[in-house]
N, C-alpha and C. Protein backbone atom coordinates (compact mmCIF):
# COMPACT_ATOMS: atom_id res chain seq x y z
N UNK A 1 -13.68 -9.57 25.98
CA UNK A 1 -14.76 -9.25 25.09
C UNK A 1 -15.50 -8.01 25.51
N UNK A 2 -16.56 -8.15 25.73
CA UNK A 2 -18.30 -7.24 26.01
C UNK A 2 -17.94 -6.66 24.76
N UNK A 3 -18.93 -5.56 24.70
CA UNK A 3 -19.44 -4.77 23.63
C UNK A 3 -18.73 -3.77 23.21
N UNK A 4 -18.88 -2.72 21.92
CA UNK A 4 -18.56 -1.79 21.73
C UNK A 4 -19.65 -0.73 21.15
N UNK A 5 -19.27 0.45 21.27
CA UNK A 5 -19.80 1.76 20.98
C UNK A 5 -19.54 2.68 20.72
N UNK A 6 -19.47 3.06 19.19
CA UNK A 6 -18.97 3.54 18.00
C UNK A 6 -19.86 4.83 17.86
N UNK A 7 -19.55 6.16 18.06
CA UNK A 7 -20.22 7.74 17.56
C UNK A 7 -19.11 8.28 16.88
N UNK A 8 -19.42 8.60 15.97
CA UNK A 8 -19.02 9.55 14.97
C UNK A 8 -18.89 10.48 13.79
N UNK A 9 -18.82 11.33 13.43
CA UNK A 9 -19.15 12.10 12.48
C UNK A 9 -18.76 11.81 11.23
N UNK A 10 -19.67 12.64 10.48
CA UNK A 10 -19.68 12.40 8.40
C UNK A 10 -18.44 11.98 7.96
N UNK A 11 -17.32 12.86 8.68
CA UNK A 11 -16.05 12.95 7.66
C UNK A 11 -15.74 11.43 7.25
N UNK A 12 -14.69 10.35 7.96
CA UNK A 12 -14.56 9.19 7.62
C UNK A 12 -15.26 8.94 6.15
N UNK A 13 -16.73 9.06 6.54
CA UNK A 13 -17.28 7.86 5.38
C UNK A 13 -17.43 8.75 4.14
N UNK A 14 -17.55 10.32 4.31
CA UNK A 14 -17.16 11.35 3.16
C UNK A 14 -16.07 11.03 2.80
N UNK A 15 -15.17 11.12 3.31
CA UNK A 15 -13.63 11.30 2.73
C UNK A 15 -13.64 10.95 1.23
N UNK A 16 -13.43 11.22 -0.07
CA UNK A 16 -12.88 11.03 -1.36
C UNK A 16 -11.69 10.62 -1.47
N UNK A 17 -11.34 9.30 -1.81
CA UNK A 17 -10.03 8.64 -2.37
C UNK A 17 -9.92 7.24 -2.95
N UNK A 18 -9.31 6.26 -2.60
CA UNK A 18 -9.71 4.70 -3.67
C UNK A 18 -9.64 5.09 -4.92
N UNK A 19 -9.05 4.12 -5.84
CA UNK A 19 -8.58 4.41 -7.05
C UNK A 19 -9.70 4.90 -7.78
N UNK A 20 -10.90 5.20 -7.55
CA UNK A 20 -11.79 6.25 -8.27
C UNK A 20 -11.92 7.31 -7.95
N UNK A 21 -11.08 7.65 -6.60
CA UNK A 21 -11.74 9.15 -6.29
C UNK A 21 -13.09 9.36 -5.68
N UNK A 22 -13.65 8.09 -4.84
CA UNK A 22 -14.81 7.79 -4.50
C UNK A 22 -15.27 8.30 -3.08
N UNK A 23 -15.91 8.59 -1.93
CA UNK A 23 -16.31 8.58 -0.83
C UNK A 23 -16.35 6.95 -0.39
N UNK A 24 -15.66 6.99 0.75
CA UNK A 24 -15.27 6.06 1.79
C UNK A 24 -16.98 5.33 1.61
N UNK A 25 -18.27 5.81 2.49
CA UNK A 25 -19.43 5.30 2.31
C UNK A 25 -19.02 4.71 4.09
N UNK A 26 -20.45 4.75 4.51
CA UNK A 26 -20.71 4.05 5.68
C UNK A 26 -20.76 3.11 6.14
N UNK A 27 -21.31 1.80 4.53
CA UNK A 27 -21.11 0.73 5.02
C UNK A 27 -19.19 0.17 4.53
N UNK A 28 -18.82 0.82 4.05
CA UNK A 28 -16.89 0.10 4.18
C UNK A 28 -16.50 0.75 5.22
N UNK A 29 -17.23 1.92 6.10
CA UNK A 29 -16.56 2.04 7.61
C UNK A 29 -17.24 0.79 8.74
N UNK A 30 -18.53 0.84 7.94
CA UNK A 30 -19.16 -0.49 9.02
C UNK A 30 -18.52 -1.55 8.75
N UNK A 31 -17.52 -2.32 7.60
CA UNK A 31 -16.93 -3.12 7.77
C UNK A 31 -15.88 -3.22 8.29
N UNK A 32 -15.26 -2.22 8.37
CA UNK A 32 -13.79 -2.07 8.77
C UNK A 32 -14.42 -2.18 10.41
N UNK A 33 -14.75 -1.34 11.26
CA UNK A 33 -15.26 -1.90 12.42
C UNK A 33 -15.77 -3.08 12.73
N UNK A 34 -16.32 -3.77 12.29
CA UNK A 34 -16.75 -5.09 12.77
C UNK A 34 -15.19 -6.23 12.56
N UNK A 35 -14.73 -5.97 11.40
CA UNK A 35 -13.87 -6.59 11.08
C UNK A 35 -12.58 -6.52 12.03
N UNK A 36 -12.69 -5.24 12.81
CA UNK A 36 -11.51 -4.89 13.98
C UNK A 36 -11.94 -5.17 15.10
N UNK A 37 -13.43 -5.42 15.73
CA UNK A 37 -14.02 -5.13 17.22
C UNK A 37 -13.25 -5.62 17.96
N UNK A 38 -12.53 -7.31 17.74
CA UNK A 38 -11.58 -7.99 18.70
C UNK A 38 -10.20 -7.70 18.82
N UNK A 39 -9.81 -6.12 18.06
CA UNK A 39 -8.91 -5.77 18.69
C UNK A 39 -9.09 -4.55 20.05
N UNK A 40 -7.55 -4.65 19.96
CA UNK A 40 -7.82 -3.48 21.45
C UNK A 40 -7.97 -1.98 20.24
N UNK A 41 -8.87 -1.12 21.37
CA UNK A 41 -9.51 0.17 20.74
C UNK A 41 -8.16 0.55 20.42
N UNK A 42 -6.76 0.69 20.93
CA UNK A 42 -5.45 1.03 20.42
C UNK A 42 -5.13 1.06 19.21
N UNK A 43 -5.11 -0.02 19.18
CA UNK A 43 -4.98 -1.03 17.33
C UNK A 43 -5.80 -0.87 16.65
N UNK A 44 -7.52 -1.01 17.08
CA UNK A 44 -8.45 -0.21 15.89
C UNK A 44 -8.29 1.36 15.50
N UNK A 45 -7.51 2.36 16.29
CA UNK A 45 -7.61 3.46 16.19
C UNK A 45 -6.58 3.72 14.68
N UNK A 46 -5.20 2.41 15.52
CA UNK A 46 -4.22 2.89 13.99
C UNK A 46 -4.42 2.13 13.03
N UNK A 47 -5.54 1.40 13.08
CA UNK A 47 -6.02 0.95 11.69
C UNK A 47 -6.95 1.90 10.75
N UNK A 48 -7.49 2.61 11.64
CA UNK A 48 -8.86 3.64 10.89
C UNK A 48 -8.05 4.62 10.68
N UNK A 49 -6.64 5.20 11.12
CA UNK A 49 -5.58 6.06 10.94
C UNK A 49 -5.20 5.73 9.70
N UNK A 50 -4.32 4.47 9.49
CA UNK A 50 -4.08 3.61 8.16
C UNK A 50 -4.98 3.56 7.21
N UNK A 51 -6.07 2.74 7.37
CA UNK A 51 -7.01 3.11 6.23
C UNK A 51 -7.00 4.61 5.43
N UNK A 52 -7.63 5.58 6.30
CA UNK A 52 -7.83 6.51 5.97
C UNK A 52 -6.66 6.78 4.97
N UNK A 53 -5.31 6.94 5.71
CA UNK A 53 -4.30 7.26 4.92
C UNK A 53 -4.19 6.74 3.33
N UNK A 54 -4.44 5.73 3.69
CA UNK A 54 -3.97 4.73 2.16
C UNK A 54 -5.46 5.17 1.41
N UNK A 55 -6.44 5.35 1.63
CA UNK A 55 -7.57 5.74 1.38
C UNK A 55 -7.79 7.09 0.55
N UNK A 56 -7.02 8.20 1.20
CA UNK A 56 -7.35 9.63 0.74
C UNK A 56 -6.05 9.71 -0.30
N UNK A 57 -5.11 8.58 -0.12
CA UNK A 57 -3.80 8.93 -0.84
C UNK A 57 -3.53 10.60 -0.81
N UNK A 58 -2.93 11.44 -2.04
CA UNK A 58 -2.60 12.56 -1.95
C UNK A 58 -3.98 13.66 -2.12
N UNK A 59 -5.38 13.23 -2.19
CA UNK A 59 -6.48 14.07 -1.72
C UNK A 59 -6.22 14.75 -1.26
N UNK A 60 -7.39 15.69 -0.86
CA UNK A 60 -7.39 16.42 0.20
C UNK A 60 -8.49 15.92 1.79
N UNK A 61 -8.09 16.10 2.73
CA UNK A 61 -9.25 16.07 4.29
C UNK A 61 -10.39 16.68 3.40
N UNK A 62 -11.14 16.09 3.83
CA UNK A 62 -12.92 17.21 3.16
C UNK A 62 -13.37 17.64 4.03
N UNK A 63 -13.28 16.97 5.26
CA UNK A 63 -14.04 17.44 6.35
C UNK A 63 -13.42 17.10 7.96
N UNK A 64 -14.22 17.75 8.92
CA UNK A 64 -13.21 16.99 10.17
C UNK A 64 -14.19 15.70 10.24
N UNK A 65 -12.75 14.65 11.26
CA UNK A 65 -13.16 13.68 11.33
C UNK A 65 -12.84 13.35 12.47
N UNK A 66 -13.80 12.70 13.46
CA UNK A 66 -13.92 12.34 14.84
C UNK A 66 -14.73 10.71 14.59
N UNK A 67 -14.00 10.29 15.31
CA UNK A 67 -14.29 8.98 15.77
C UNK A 67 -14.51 8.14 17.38
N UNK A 68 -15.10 7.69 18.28
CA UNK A 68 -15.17 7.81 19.68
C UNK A 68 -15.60 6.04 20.14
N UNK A 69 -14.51 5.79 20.20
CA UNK A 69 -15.22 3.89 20.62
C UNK A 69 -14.87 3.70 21.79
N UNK A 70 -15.55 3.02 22.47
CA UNK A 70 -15.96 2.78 23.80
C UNK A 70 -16.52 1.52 23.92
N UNK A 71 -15.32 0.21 24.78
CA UNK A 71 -15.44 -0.78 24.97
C UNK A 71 -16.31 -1.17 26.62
N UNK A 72 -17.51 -1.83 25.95
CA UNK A 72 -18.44 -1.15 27.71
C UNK A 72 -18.24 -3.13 28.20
């Protein structure tokens, strides 16, 4: 277990995609993290990889995107 600690920048929850063409939004990145914490940071990384993907479909990146978790 213990904790985690999540910094990261706009892009993620900017991103535009979902069958409207919508921005990701902060709180469906805050779910997707909570919903992963009990994996290893490994496996959350290629899930927020995955998401994203299936997420932006053939979009475009809008912005850079950094993500930094740290299991203390």
């Amino acid at each position: 277990g213990g904790a985690s600690l999540y910094l990261f920048t706009d892009g993620y929850a900017d991103q535009f995609g979902g069958p409207k063409g919508k921005k990701f939004k902060y709180k469906q990145m805050e779910e997707l993290l909570i919903m992963n914490a009990d994996k290893s940071m490994a496996d959350q990384k290629n899930i927020l990889e995955q998401k994203l993907k299936e997420w932006k479909g053939n979009l475009e990146q809008v912005d850079d995107i950094l993500i930094i978790g740290i299991r203390i």
